[in-house]
Structure formats: C-alpha cells, structure tokens
Protein backbone atom coordinates (compact mmCIF):
# COMPACT_ATOMS: atom_id res chain seq x y z
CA UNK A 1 0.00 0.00 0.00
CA UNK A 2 1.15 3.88 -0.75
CA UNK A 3 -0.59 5.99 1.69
CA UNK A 4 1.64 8.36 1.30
CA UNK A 5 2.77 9.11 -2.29
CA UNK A 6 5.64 11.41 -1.74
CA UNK A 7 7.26 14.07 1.16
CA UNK A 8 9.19 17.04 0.51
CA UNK A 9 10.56 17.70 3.98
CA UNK A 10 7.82 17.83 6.55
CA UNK A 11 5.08 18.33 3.99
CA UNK A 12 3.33 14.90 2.90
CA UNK A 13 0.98 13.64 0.17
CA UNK A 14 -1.73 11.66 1.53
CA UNK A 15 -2.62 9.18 -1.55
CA UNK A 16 -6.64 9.33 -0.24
CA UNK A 17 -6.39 13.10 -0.33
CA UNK A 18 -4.82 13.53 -3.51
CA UNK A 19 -7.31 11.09 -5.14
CA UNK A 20 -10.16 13.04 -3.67
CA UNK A 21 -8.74 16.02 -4.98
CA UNK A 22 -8.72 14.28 -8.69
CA UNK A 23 -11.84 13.16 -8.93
CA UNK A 24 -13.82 16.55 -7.86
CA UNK A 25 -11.16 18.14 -10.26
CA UNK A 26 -12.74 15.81 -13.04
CA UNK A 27 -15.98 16.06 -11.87
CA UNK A 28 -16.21 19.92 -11.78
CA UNK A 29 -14.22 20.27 -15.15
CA UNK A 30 -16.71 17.39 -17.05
CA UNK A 31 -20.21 19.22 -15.34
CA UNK A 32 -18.87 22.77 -16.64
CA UNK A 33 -17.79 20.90 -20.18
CA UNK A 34 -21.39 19.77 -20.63
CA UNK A 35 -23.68 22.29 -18.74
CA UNK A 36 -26.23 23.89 -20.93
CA UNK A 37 -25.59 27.38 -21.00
CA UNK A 38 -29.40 28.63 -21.65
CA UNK A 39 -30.00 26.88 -18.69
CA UNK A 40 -26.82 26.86 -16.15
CA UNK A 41 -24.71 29.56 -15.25
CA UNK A 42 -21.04 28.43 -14.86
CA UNK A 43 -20.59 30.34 -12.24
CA UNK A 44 -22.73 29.18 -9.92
CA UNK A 45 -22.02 25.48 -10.73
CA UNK A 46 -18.41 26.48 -9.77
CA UNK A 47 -19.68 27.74 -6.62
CA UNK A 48 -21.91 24.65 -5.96
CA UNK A 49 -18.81 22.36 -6.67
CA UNK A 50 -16.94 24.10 -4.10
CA UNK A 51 -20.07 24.32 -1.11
CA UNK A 52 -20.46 20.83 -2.23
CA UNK A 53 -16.67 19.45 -1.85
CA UNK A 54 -16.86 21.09 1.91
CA UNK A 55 -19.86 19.55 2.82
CA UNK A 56 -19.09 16.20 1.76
CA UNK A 57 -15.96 15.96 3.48
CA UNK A 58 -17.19 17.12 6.68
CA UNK A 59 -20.82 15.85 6.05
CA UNK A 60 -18.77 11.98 5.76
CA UNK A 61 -16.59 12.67 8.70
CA UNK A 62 -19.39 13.87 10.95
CA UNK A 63 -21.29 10.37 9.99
CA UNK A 64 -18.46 8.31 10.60
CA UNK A 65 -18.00 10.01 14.16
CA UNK A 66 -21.71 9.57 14.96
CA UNK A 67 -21.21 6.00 13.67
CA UNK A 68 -18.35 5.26 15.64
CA UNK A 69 -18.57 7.72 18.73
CA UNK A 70 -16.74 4.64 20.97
CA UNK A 71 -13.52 5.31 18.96
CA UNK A 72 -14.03 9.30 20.13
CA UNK A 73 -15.03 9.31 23.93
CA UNK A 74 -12.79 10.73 26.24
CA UNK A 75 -9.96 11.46 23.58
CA UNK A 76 -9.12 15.19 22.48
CA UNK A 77 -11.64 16.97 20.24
CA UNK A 78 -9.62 17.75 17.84
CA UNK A 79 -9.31 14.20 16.68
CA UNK A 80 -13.09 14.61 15.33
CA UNK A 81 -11.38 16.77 12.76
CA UNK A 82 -8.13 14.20 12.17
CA UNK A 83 -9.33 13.55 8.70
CA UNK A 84 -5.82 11.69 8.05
CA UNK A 85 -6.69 9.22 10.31
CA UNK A 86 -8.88 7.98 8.09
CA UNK A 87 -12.39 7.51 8.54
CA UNK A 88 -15.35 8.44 6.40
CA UNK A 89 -18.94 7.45 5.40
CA UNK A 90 -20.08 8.35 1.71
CA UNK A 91 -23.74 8.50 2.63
CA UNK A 92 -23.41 11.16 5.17
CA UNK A 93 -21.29 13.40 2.61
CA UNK A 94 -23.72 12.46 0.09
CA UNK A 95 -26.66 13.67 2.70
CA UNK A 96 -24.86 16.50 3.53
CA UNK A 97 -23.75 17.92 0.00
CA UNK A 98 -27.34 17.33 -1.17
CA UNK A 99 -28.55 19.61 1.56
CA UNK A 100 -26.05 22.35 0.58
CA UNK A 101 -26.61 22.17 -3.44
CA UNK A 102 -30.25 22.29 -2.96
CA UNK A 103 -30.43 25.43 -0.74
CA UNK A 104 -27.80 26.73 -3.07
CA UNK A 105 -30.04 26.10 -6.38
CA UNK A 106 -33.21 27.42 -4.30
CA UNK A 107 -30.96 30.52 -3.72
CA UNK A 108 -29.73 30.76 -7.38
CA UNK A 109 -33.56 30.13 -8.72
CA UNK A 110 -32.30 26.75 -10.45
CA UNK A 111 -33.82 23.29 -10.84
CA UNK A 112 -32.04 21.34 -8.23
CA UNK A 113 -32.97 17.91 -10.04
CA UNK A 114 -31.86 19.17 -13.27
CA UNK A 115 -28.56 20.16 -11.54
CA UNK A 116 -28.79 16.54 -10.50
CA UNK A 117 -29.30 14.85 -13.39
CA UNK A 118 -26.37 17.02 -15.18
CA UNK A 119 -24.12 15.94 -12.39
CA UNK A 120 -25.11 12.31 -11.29
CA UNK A 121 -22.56 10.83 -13.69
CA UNK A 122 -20.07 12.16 -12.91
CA UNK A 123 -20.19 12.08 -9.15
CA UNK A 124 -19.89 8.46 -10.09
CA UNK A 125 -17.22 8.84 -11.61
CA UNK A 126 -15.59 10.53 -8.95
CA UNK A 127 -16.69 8.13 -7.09
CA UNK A 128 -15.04 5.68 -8.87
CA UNK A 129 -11.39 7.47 -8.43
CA UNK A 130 -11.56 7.89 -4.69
CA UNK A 131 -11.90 4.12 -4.23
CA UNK A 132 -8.31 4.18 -6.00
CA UNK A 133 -7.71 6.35 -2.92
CA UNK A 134 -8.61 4.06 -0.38
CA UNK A 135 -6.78 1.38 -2.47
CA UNK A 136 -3.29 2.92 -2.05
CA UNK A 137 -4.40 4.08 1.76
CA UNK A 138 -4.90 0.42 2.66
CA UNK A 139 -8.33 0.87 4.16
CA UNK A 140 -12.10 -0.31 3.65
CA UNK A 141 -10.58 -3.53 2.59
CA UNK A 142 -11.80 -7.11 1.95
CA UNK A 143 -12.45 -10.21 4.15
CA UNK A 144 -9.85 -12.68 4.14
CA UNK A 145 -10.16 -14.72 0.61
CA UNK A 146 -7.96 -17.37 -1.34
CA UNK A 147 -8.91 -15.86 -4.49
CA UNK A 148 -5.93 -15.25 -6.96
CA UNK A 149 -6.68 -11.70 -7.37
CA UNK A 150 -6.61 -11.13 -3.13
CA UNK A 151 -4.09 -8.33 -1.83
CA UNK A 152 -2.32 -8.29 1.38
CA UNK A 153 -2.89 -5.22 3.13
CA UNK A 154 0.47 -5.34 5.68
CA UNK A 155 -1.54 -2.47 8.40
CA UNK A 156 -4.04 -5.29 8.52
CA UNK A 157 -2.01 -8.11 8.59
CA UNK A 158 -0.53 -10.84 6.46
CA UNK A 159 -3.64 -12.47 4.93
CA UNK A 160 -5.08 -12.10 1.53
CA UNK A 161 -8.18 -10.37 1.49
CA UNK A 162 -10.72 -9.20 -1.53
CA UNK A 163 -9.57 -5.73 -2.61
CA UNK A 164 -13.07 -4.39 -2.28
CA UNK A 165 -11.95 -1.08 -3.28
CA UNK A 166 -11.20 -1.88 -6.50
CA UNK A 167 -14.44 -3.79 -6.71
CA UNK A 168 -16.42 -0.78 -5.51
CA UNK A 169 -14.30 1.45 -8.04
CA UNK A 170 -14.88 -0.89 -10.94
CA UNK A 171 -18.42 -0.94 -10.14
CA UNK A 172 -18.82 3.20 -9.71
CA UNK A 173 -16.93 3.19 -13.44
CA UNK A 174 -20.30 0.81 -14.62
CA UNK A 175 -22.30 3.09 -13.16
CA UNK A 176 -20.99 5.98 -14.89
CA UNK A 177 -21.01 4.18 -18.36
CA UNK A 178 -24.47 3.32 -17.70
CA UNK A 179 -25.76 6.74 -16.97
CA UNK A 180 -24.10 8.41 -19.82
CA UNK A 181 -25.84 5.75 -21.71
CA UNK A 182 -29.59 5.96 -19.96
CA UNK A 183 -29.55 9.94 -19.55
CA UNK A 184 -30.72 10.18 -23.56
CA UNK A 185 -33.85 8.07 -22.23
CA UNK A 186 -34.71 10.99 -19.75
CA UNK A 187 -38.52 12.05 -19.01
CA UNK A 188 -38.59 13.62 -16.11
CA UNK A 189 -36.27 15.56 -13.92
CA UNK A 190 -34.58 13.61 -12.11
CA UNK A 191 -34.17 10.56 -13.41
CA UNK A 192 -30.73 10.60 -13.48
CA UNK A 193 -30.12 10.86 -10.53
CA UNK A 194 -32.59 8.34 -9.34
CA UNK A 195 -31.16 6.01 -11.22
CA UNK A 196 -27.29 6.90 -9.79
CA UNK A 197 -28.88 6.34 -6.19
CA UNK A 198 -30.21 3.05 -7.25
CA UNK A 199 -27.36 1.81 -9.18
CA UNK A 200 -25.51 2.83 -5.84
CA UNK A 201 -27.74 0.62 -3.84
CA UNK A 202 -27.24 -2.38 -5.73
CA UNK A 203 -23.49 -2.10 -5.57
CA UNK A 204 -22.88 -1.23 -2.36
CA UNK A 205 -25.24 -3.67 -1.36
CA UNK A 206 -23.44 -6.40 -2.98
CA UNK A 207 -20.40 -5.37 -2.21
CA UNK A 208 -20.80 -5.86 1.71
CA UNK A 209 -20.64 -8.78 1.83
CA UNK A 210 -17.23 -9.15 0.88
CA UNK A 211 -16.08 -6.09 2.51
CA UNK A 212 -14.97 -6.38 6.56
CA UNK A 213 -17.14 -4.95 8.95
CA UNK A 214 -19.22 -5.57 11.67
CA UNK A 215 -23.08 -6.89 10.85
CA UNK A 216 -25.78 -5.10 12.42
CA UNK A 217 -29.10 -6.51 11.74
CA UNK A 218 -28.54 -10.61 11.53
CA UNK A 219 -26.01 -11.02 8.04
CA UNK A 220 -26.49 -7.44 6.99
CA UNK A 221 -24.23 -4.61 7.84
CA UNK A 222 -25.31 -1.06 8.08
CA UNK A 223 -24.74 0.30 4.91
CA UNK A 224 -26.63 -2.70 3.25
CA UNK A 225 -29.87 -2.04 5.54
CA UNK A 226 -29.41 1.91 3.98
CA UNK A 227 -28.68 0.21 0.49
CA UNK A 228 -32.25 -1.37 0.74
CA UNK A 229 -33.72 1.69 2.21
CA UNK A 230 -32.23 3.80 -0.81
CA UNK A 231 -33.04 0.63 -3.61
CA UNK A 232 -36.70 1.08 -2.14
CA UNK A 233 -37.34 4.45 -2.17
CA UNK A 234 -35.69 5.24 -5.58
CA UNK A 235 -37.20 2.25 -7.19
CA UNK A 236 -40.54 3.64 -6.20
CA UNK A 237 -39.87 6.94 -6.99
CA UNK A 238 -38.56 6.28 -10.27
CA UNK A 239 -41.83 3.78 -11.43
CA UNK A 240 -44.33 6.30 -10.42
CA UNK A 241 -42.31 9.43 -12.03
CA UNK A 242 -41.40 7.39 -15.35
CA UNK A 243 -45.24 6.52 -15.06
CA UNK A 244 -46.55 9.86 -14.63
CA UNK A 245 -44.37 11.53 -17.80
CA UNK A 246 -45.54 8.67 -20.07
CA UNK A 247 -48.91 9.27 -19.11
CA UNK A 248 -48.47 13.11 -19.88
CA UNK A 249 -46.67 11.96 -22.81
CA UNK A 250 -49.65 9.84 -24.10
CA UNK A 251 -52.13 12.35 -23.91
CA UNK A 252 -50.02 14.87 -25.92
C-alpha cells in the first residue's frame, strides 16, 4: 500500500487526499464541459462544486464520528477533525452535500434535479477514483479470501483479502457508463439521478458482503440495511415518475 505518495521535507501527500482532490477536479471540469448554458450559469455550478466538496468531506466525517462515537469518547476533540486518520462514510457526505446544493439552487432560482441529473454521472465517476484512494491508503478492505486476485494489506495483517476497493471502483466506473448511456432516455427531472442512487444501492449492497465490517441486523451490515432503504425508495420513486411523464406523454 502507498498511503503516502511522496514528502518534501515535513510536507506529505496523503494518496486518499490527492485522489479526492482528482476526482472533484474531473468532476467539476466534465459538469462545466457539458452544462447547458441557456440553462446553467457556470458560475454558480463552480460555486456549488466548491459548497459541495466542503460539505461532503465534513458531512462523511461527521457520519463516521456519529457511527463510531466509541472510537471518540474521552480522547481530544480535535481528533473529530483528524481527517488523516482515516475515517469516512459516503452517505453522510452524500446527505450533507445534497442539503447544501439544494439550498444553493433554491438561492440561485435553479432546478435542483436538473442540476442533478447534469451531475449524477459524474459524481460516479468521482466516485469511482476515490476508491483508487482508499486502495493505495490500505483501508475499507476485503475479508480474508484465497482468491488469486486477493491483496495483502500489511496495516491489517498478512492475509489475503478481496480488494473491495477496486471492486467498488470498478463498479462506480459501470455506473458511470451506464448513466451516460440511460440519460438520452430521460422524461422527467430527475431521473438521473434516481437512477445513480439506485445503481448505488445495488453495488454497495453487494459489495458488503465481501467487505470487513461488523453486521448489524442478523447477516447485513449497516450500509446494506441503507442500500435497501435507498433501492426502495428510488425504485418507487422512479416507477411512479417514469409513469406519470408517459402518461403526460400519451395524452399529448
């Protein structure tokens, strides 16, 4: 593992941080490439990248500390802010960047699920980079395996284990393929992004269960019994939308 890439003197280059950096780079640079500019200002998609890339780092933190407030008690307070330490939870960034971006586009006057929809790829494909960050940090790693492809994480110890970061990274590049593909099928705002949350589900859903963790409810882990939550509602969601616009559609 390379969780550091490089130090010049006392200044270090934290492989997680640097791959975060990338893929909100990539993911700011590809929404302003493609934003319709009757529509979107760039401006203020600049602006919603950058309230959104704050909120999602401390959104994920904060979860991760509510999460895992044992770790926490009676140490110093500042360690709630130790974000090199490791230790973050993608729904609660998600939650929290959501928040943000929609009082933003309620500020700017803009559709907040078209903003979605424009943007749901490629927050997969961001996604889909930062799991190359955990990679090289040697954490959210794989139960112990004898599969040929298994990786040895030496923090951990000196088993093979499934490199479920490159399985979550592989699947987060699917799921961007697959919405650049489905977006031209659009019929309602958003769809996109419905379809990105669902997507999610499934993956991360699967993915648990080769992933090391503590189970919560019987054989499922936390973030499966969100998965299903999120599956659920977006699956709903997403019939009776898709069913209203082809009824509207129909009687056109």
């Amino acid at each position: 593992m390379h969780p550091i890439l490089f130090k010049i003197g006392d200044f270090a280059l934290y492989s997680y941080g640097a791959m975060l950096f990338v893929a909100f780079s990539v993911g700011m640079f590809l929404t302003l490439r493609e934003a319709p500019l009757e529509e979107f200002n760039l401006e203020h998609i600049y602006e919603a990248f950058i309230l959104s890339i704050i909120l999602a780092v401390l959104g994920s933190r904060l979860a991760f500390v509510i999460f895992n407030w044992e770790l926490f008690r009676g140490g110093p307070w500042w360690r709630i802010f130790a974000f090199r330490e490791g230790g973050l939870i993608f729904y609660g960034g998600l939650l929290a960047a959501l928040t943000g971006v929609y009082l933003y586009c309620r500020y700017r006057k803009v559709s907040f699920l078209r903003a979605l929809d424009l943007a749901s790829p490629f927050i997969a494909l961001g996604y889909a980079i930062t799991r190359i960050g955990c990679f090289l940090n040697g954490c959210c790693y794989g139960k112990v395996t004898e599969v040929p492809w298994g990786v040895i994480f030496p923090a951990v110890d000196g088993l093979k284990r499934h490199p479920t970061q490159l399985y979550a990274s592989a699947s987060a590049l699917l799921i961007f393929i697959l919405l650049r593909h489905l977006k031209k099928y659009r019929t309602f705002d958003g769809f996109v992004f419905l379809l990105f949350i669902l997507f999610y589900g499934i993956y991360r859903f699967l993915v648990e269960f080769f992933r090391a963790g503590e189970t919560a409810l019987g054989i499922l882990t936390q973030a499966q019994i969100i998965s299903l939550a999120l599956i659920v509602t977006a699956g709903v969601i997403f019939i009776l939308q898709k069913g209203k616009a082809d009824l509207h559609r129909n009687k056109l």
